[in-house]
PDB file of N, CA and C in Angstrom:
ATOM      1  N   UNK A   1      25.855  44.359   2.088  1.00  0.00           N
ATOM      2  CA  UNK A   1      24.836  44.923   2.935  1.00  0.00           C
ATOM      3  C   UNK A   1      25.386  44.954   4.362  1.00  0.00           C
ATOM      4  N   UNK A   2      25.526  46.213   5.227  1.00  0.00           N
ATOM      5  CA  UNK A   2      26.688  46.210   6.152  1.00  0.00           C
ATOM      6  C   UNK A   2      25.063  46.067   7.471  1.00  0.00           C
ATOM      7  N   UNK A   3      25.316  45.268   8.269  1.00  0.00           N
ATOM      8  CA  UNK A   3      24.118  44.497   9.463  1.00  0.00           C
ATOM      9  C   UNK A   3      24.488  44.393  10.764  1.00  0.00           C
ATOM     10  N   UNK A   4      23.630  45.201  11.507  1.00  0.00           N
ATOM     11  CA  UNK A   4      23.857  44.285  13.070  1.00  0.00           C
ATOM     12  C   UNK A   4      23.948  43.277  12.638  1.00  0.00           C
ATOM     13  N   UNK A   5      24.255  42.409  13.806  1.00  0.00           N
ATOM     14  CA  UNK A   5      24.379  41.097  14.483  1.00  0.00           C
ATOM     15  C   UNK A   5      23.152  40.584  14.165  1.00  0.00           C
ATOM     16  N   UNK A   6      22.227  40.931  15.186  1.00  0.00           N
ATOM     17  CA  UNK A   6      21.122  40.637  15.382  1.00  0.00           C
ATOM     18  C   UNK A   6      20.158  40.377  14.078  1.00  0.00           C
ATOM     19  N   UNK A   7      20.490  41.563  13.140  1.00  0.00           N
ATOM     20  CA  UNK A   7      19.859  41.961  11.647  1.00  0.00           C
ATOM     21  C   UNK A   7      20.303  40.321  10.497  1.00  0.00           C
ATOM     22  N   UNK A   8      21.161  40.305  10.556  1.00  0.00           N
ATOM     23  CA  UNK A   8      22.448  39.109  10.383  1.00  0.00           C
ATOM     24  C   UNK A   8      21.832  37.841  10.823  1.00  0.00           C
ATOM     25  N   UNK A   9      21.241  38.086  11.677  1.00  0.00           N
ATOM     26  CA  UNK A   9      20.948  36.151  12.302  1.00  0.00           C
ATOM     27  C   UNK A   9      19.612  36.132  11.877  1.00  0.00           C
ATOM     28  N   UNK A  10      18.339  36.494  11.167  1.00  0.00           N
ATOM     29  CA  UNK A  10      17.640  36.391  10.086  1.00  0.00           C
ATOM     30  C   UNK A  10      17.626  36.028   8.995  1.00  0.00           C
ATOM     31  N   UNK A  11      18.244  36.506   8.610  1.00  0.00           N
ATOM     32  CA  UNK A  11      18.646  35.979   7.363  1.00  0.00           C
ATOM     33  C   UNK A  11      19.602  35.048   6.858  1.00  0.00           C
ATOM     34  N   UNK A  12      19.158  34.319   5.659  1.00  0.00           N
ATOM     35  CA  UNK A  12      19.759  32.569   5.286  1.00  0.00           C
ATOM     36  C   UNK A  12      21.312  33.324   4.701  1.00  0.00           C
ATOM     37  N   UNK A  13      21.754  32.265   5.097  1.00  0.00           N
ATOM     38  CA  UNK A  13      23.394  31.888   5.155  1.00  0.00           C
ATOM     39  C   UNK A  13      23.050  32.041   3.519  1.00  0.00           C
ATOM     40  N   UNK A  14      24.406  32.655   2.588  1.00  0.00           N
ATOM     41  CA  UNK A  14      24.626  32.795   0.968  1.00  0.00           C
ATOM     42  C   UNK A  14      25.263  31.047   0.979  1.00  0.00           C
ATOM     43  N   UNK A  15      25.444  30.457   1.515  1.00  0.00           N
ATOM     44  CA  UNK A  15      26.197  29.435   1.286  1.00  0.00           C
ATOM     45  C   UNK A  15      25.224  28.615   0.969  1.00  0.00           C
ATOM     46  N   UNK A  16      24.178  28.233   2.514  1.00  0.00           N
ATOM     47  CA  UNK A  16      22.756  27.361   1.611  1.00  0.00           C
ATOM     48  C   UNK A  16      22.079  28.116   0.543  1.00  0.00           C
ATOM     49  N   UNK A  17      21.986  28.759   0.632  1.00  0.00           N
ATOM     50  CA  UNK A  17      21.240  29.856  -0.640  1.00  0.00           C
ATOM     51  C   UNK A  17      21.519  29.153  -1.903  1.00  0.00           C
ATOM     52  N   UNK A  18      22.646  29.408  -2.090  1.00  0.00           N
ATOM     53  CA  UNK A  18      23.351  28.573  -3.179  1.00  0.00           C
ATOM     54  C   UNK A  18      23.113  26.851  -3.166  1.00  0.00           C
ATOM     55  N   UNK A  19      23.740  26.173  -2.138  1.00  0.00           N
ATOM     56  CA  UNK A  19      23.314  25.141  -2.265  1.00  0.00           C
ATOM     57  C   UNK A  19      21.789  24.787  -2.634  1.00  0.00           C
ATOM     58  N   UNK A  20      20.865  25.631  -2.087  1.00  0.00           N
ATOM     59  CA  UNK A  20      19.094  25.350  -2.402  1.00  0.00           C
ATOM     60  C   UNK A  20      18.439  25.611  -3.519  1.00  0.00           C
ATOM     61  N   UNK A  21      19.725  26.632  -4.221  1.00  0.00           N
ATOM     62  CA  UNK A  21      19.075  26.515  -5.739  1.00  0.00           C
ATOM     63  C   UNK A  21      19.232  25.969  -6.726  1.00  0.00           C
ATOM     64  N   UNK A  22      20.600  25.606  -6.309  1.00  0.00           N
ATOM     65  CA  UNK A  22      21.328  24.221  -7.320  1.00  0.00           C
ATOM     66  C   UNK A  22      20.654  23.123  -7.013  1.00  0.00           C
ATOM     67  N   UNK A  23      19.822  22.577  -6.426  1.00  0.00           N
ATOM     68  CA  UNK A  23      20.201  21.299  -5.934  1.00  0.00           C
ATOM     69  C   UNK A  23      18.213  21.012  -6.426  1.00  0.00           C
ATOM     70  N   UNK A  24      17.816  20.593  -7.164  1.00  0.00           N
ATOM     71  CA  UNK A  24      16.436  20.434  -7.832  1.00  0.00           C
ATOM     72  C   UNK A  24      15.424  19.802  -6.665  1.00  0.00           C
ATOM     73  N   UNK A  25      15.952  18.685  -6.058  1.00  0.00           N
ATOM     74  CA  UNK A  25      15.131  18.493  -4.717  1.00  0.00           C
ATOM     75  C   UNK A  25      14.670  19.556  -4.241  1.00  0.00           C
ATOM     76  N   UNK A  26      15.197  20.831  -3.944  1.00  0.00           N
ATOM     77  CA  UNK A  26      14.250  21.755  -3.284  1.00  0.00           C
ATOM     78  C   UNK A  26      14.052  22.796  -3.694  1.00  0.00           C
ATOM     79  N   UNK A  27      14.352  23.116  -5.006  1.00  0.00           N
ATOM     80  CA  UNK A  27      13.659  23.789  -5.910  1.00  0.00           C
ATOM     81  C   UNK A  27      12.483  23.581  -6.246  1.00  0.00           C
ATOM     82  N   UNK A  28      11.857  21.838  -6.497  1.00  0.00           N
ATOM     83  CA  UNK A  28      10.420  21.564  -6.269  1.00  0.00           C
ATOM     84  C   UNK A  28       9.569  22.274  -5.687  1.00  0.00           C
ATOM     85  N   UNK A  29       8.451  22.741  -6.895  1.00  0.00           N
ATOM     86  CA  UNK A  29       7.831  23.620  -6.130  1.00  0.00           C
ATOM     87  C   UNK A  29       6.805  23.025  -4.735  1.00  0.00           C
ATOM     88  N   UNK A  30       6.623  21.611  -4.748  1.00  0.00           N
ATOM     89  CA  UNK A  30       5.972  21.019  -3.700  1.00  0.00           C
ATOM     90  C   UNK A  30       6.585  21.176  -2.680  1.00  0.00           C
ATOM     91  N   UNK A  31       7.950  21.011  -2.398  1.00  0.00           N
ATOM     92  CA  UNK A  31       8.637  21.002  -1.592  1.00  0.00           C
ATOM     93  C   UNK A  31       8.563  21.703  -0.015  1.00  0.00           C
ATOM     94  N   UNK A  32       8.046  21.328   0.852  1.00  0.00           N
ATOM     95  CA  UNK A  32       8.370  22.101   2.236  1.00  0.00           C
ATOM     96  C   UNK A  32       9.198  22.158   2.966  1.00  0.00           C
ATOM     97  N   UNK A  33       9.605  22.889   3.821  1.00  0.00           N
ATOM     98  CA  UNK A  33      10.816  23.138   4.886  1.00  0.00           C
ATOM     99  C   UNK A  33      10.751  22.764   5.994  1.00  0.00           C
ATOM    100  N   UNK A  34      11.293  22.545   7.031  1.00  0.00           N
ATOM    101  CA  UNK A  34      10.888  21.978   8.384  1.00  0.00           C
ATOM    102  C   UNK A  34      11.540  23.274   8.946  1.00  0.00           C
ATOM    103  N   UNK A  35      10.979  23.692  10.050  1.00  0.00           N
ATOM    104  CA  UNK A  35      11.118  24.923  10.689  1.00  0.00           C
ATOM    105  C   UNK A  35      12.732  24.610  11.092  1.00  0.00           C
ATOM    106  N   UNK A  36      12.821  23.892  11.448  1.00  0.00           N
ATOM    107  CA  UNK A  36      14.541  23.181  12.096  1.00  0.00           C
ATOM    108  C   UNK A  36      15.342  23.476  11.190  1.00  0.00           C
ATOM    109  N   UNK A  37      15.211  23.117   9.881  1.00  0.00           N
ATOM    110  CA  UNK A  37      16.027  23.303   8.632  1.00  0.00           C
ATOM    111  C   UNK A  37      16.074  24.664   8.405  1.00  0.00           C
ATOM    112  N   UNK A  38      15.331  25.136   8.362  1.00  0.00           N
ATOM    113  CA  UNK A  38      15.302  26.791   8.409  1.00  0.00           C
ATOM    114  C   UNK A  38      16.362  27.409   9.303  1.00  0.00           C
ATOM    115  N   UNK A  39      15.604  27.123  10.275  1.00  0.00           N
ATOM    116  CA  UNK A  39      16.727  28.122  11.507  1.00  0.00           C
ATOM    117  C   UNK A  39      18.248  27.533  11.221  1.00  0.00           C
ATOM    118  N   UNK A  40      18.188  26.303  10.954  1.00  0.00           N
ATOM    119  CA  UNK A  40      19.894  25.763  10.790  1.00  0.00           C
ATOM    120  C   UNK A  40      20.507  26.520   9.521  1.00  0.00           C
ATOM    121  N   UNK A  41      19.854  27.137   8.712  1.00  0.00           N
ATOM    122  CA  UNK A  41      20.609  27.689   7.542  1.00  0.00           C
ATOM    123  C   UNK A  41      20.624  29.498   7.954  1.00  0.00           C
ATOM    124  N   UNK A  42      20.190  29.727   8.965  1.00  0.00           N
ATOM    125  CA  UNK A  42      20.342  31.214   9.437  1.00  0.00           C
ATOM    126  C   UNK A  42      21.539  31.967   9.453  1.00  0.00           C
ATOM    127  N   UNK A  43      22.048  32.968   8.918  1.00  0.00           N
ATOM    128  CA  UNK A  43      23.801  33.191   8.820  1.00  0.00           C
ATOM    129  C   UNK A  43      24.103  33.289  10.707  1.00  0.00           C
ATOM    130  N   UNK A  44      25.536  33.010  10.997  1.00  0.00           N
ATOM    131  CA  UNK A  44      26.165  33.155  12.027  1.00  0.00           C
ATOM    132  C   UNK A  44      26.421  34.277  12.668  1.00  0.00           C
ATOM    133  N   UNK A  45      26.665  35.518  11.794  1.00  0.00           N
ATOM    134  CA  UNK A  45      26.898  36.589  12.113  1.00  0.00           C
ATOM    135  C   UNK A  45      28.608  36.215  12.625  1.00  0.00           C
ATOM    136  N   UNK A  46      28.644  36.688  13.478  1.00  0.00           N
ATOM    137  CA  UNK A  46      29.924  37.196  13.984  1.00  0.00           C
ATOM    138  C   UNK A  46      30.785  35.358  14.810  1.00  0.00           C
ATOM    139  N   UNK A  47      30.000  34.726  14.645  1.00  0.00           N
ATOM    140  CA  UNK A  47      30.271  33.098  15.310  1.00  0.00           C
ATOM    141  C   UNK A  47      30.769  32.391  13.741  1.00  0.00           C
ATOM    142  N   UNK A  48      30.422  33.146  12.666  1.00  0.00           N
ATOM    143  CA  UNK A  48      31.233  32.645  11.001  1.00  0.00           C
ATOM    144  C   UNK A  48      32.416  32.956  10.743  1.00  0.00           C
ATOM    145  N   UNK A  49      33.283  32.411  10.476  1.00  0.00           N
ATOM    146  CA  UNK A  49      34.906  32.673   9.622  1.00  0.00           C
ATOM    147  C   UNK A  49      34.713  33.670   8.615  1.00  0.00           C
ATOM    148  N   UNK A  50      33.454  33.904   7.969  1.00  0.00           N
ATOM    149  CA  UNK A  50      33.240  34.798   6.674  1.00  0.00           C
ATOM    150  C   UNK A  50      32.807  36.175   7.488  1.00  0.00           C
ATOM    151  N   UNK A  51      32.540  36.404   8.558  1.00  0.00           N
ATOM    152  CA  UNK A  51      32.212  37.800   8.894  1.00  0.00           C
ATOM    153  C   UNK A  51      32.770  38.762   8.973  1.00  0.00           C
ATOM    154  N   UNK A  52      32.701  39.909   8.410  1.00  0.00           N
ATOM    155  CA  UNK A  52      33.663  41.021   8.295  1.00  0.00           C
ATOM    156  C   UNK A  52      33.214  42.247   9.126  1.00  0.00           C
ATOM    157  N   UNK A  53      34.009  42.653  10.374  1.00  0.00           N
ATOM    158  CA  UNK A  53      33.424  44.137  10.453  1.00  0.00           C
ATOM    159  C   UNK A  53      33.302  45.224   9.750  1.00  0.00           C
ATOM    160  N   UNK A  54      32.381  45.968   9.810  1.00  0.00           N
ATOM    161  CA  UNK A  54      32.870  47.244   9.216  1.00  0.00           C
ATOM    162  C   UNK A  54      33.590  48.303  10.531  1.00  0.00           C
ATOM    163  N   UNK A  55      34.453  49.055   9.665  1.00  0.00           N
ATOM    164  CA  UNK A  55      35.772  49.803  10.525  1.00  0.00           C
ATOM    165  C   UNK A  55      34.938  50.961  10.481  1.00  0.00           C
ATOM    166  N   UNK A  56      33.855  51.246   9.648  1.00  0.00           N
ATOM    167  CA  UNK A  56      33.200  52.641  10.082  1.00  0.00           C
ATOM    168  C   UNK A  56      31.929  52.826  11.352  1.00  0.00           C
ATOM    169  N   UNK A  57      31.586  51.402  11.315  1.00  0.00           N
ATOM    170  CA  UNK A  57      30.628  51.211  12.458  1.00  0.00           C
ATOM    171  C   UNK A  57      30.668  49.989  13.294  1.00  0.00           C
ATOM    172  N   UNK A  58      31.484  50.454  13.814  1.00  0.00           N
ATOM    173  CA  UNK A  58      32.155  49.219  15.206  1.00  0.00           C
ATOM    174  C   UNK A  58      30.804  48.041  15.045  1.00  0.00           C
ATOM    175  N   UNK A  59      29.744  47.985  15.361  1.00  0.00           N
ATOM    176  CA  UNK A  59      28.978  47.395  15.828  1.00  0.00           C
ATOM    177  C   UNK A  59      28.062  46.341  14.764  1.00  0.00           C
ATOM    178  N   UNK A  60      28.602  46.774  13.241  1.00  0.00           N
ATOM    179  CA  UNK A  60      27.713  46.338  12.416  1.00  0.00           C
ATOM    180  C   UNK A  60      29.042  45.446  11.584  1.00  0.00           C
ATOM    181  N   UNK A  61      28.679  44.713  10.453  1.00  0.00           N
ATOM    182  CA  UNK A  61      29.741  44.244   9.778  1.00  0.00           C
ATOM    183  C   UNK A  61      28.789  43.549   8.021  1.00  0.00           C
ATOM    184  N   UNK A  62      29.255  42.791   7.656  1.00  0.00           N
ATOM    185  CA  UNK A  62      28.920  41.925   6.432  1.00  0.00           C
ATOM    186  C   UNK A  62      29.339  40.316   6.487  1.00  0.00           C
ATOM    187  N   UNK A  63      28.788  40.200   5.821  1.00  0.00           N
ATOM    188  CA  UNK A  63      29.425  38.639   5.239  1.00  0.00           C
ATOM    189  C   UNK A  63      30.104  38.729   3.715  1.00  0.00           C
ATOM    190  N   UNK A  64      31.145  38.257   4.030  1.00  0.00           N
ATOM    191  CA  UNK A  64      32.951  38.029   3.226  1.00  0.00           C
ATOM    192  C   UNK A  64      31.970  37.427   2.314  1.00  0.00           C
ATOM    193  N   UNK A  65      31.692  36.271   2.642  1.00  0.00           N
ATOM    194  CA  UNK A  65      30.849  35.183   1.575  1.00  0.00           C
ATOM    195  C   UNK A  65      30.272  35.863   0.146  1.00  0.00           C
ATOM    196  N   UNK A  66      29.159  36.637   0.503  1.00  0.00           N
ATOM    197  CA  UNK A  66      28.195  37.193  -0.004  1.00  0.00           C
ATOM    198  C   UNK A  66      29.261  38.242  -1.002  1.00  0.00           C
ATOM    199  N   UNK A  67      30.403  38.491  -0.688  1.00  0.00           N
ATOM    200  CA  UNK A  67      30.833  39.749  -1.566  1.00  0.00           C
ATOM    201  C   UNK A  67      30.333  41.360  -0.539  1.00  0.00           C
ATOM    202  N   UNK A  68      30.111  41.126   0.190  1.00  0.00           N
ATOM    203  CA  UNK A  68      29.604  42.721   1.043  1.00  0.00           C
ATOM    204  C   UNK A  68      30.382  43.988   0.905  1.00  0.00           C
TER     205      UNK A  68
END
């Protein structure tokens, strides 16, 4: 999915993603989030080792991670 920056820092990092579904503690459906924990799993965008530009639109890119 090729993203601004901005578009990019919304949305959860594929890395916790993964970790949050493996991991049964917070798969619980009781389970709540603390707003803090949230924002800390937000992808980096362009501040990640996994970010890739795209060469057709200077301004937008993907995450390597995810397979983009």
């Amino acid at each position: 999915m090729i993203l601004t920056e901005e578009e990019a820092k919304k949305i959860i990092c594929p890395k916790y993603r993964a970790a949050l579904l493996s991991n049964p503690a917070f798969t619980d459906s009781g389970r709540k989030f603390d707003s803090s924990l949230f924002d800390a799993m937000l992808c980096d965008a362009s501040d990640c080792m996994m970010w890739v530009w795209n060469t057709d639109e200077g301004s937008k890119g993907h995450c390597g991670l995810a397979g983009g």
